[in-house]
Protein backbone atom coordinates (compact mmCIF):
# COMPACT_ATOMS: atom_id res chain seq x y z
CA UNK A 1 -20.22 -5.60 -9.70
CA UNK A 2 -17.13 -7.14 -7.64
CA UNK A 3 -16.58 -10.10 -8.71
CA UNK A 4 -14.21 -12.24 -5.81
CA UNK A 5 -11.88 -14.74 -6.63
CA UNK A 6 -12.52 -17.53 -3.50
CA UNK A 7 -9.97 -18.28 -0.65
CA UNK A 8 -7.40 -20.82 -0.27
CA UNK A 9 -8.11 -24.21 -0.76
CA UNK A 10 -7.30 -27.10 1.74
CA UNK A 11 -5.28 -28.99 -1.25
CA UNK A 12 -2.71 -31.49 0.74
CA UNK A 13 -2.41 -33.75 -2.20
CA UNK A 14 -1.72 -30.73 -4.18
CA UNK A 15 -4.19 -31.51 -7.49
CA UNK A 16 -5.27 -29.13 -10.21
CA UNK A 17 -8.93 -30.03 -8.47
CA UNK A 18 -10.71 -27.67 -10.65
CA UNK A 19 -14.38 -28.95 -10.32
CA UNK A 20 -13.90 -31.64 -8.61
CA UNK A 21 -16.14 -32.14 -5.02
CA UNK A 22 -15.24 -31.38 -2.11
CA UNK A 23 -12.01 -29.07 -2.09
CA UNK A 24 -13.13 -26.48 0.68
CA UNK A 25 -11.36 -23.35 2.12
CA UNK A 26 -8.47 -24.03 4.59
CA UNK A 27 -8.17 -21.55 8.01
CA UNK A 28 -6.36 -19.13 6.11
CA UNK A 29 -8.90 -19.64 3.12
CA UNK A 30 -12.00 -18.58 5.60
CA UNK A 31 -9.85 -15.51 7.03
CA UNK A 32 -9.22 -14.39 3.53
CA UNK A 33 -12.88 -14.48 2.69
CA UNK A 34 -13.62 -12.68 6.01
CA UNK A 35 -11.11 -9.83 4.89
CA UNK A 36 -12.81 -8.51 1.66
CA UNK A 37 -15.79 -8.54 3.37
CA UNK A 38 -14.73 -5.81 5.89
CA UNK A 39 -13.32 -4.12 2.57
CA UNK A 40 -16.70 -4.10 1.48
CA UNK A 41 -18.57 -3.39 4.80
CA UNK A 42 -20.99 -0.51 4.44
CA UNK A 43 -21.23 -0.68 0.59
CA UNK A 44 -24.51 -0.95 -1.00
CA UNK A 45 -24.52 -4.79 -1.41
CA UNK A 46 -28.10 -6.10 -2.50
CA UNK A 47 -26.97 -9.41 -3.96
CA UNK A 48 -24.58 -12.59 -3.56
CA UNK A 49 -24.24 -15.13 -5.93
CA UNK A 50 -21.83 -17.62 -6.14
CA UNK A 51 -20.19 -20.42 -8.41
CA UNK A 52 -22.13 -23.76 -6.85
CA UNK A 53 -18.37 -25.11 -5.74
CA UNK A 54 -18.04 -25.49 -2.02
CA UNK A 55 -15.03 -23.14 -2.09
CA UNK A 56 -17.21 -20.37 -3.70
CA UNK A 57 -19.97 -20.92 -1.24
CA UNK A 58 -18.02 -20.58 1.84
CA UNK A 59 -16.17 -17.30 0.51
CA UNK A 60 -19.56 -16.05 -0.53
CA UNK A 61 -20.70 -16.88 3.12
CA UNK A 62 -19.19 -13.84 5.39
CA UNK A 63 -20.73 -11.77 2.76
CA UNK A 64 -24.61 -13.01 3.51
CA UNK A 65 -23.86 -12.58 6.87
CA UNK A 66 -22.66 -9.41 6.56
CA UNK A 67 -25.37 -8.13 4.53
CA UNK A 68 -28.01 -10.43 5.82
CA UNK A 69 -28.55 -11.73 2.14
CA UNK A 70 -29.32 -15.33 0.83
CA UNK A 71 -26.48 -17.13 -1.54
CA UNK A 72 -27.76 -17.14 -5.27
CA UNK A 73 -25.92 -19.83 -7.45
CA UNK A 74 -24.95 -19.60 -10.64
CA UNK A 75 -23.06 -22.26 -12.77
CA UNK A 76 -21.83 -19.85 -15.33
CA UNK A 77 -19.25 -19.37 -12.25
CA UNK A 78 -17.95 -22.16 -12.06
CA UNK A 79 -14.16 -22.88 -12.62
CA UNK A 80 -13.46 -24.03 -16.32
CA UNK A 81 -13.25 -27.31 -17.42
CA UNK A 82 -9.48 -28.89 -17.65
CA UNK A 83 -8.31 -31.81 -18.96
CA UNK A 84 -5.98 -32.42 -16.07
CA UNK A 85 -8.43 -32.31 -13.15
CA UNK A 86 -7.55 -34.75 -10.55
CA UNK A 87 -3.38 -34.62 -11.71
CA UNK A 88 -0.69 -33.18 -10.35
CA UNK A 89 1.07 -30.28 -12.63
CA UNK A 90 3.92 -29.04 -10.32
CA UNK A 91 7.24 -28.56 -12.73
CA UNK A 92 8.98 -31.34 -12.73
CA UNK A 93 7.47 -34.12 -10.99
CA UNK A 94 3.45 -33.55 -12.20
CA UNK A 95 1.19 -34.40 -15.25
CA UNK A 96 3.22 -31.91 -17.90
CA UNK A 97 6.39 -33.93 -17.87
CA UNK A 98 4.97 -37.22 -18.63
CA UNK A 99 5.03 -37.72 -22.77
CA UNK A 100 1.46 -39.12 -23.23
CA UNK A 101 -0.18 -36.02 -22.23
CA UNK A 102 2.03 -34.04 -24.34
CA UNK A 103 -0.45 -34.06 -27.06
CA UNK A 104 -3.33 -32.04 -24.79
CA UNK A 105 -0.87 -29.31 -24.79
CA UNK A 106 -1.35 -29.15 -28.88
CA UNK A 107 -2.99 -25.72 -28.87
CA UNK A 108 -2.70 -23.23 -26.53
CA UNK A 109 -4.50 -20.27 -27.95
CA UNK A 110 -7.68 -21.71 -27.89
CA UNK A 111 -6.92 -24.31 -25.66
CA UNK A 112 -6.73 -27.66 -26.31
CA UNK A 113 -6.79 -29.13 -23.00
CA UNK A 114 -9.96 -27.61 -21.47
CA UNK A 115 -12.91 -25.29 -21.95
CA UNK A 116 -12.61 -22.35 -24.34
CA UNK A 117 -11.28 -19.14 -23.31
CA UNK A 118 -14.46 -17.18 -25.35
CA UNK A 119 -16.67 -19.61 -23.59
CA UNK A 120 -15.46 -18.68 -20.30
CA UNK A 121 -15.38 -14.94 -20.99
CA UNK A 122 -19.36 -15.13 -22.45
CA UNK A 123 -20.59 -16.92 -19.78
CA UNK A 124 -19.01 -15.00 -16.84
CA UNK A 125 -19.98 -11.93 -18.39
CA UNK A 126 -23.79 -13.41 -18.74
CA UNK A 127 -23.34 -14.11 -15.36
CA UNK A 128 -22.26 -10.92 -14.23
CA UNK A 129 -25.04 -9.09 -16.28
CA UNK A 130 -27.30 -11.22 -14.70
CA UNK A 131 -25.96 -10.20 -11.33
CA UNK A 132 -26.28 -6.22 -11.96
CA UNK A 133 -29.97 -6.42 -13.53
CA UNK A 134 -30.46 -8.40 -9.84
CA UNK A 135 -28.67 -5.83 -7.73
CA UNK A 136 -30.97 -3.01 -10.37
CA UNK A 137 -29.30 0.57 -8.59
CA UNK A 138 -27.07 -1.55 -6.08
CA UNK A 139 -24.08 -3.54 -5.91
CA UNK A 140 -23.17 -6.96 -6.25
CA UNK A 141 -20.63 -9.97 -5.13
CA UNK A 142 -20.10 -12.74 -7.88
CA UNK A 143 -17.80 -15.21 -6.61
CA UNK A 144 -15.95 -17.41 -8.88
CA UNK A 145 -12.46 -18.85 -9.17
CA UNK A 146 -9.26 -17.32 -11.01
CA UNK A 147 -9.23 -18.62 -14.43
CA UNK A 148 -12.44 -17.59 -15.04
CA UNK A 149 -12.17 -14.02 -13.32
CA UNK A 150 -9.33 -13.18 -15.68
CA UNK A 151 -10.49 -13.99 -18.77
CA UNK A 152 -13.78 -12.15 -18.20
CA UNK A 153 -11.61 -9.27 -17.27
CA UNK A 154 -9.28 -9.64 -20.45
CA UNK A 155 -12.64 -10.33 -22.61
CA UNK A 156 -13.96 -6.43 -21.37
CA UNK A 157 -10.78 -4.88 -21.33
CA UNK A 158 -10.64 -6.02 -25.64
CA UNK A 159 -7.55 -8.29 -25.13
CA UNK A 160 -6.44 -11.47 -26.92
CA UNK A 161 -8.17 -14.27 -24.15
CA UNK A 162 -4.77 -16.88 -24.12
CA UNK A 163 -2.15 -15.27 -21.84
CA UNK A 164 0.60 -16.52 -19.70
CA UNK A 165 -0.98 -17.84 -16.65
CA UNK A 166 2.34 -17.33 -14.66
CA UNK A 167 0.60 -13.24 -15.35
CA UNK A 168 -2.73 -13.31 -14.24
CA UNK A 169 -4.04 -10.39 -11.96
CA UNK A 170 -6.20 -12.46 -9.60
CA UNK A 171 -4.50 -13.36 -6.18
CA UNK A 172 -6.67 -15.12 -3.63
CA UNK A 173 -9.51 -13.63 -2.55
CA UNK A 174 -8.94 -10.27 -4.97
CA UNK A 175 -11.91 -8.19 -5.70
CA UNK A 176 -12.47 -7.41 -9.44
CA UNK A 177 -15.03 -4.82 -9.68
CA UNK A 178 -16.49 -3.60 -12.77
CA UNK A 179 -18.24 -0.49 -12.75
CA UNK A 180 -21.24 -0.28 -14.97
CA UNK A 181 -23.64 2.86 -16.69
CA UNK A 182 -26.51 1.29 -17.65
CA UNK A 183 -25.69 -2.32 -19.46
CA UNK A 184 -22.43 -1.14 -20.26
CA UNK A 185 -18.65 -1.75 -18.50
CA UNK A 186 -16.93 1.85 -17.87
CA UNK A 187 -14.20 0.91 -15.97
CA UNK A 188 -12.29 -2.03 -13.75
CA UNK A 189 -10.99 -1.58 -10.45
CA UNK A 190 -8.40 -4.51 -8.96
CA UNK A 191 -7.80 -5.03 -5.12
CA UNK A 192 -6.26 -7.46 -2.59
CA UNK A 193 -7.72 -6.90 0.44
CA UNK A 194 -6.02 -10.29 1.81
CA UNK A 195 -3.02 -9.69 0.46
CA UNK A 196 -1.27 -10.01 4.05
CA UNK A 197 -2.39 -13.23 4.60
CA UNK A 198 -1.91 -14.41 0.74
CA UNK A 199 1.79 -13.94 1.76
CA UNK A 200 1.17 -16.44 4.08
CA UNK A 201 -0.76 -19.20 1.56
CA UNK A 202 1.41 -22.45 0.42
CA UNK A 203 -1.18 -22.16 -2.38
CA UNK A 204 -0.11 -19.15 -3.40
CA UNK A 205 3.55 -19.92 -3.56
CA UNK A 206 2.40 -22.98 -5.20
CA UNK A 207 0.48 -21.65 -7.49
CA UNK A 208 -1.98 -24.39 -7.32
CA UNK A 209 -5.11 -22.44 -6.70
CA UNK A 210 -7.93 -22.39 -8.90
């Protein structure tokens, strides 16, 4: 099961716009998608399912093509829920340094200022399990978004889910692929296959992608 972190994001405002409408892959957000797919060309791809945000969508699009497959949707993709959607956080000048949103920050372990980190991890790993019993034999693309990827991937691999973002293993468009006997995870593989042109992403040096 690979599950694909999306693209860059055309962000010129530079928001957290976590699930916000209408935040869609830039040029170098649709070439990134287009690169893990020829990573992926010739595998045994019998599914593609996606996080119903237009970013997923259009990463998971190159795929169909590629395999001549249909998009599945599924909202236990979707990017977690944050309390400072729509606000700028950049260091310095965004949401973090103004005192009356000081108190969100309260709790980070479980955290306080969005969705749970266990109820992330559960439902992306429903949503992968739902992906291999739909790709039976096969393999499957699950795209979703970074927060999300990582703490599934922490969640399987045992670890405590609250981390130091400024640490997460999930560039743009990285594949995350879980290899599976049966119902059960055996191993996680990590790749970059845009890594040359995530050199190249303002959101990535940004860190503003989601």
């Amino acid at each position: 099961m690979h599950v694909l972190r999306h693209g860059e994001v055309f962000n010129p405002t530079q928001i957290l716009y976590g699930r916000l409408p209408d935040f869609h892959l830039s040029e170098l957000g649709n070439q990134m998608a287009k690169a893990a797919v020829e990573v992926l060309a010739g595998r045994d791809i019998t599914h593609v399912v996606a996080s119903p945000l237009e970013r997923a969508q259009e990463t998971a699009a190159p795929f169909a093509a590629e395999f001549k497959l249909d998009i599945a949707s599924d909202v236990r993709l979707i990017e977690s829920a944050n309390y400072f959607e729509g606000k700028r956080v950049s260091v310095g000048d965004g949401a973090f340094s103004n005192p009356r949103h000081w108190w969100v920050l309260r709790d980070p372990i479980t955290p306080s200022w969005g969705e749970a980190y266990l109820v992330i991890a559960q439902r992306m790993f429903a949503a992968v399990q739902a992906a291999r019993v739909a790709a039976e034999g096969h393999e499957a693309v699950c795209v979703s978004h970074q927060l999300p990827i990582w703490t599934l991937r922490r969640y399987v691999e045992g670890k405590r889910l609250w981390h130091d973002p400024r640490k997460r293993e999930c560039g743009l468009a990285s594949l995350t692929s879980f290899r599976f006997e049966g119902s059960k995870v055996v191993g996680i593989d990590y790749s970059e296959p845009a890594a040359h042109l995530v050199a190249m992403s303002a959101t990535a040096k940004t860190a503003k992608g989601a």
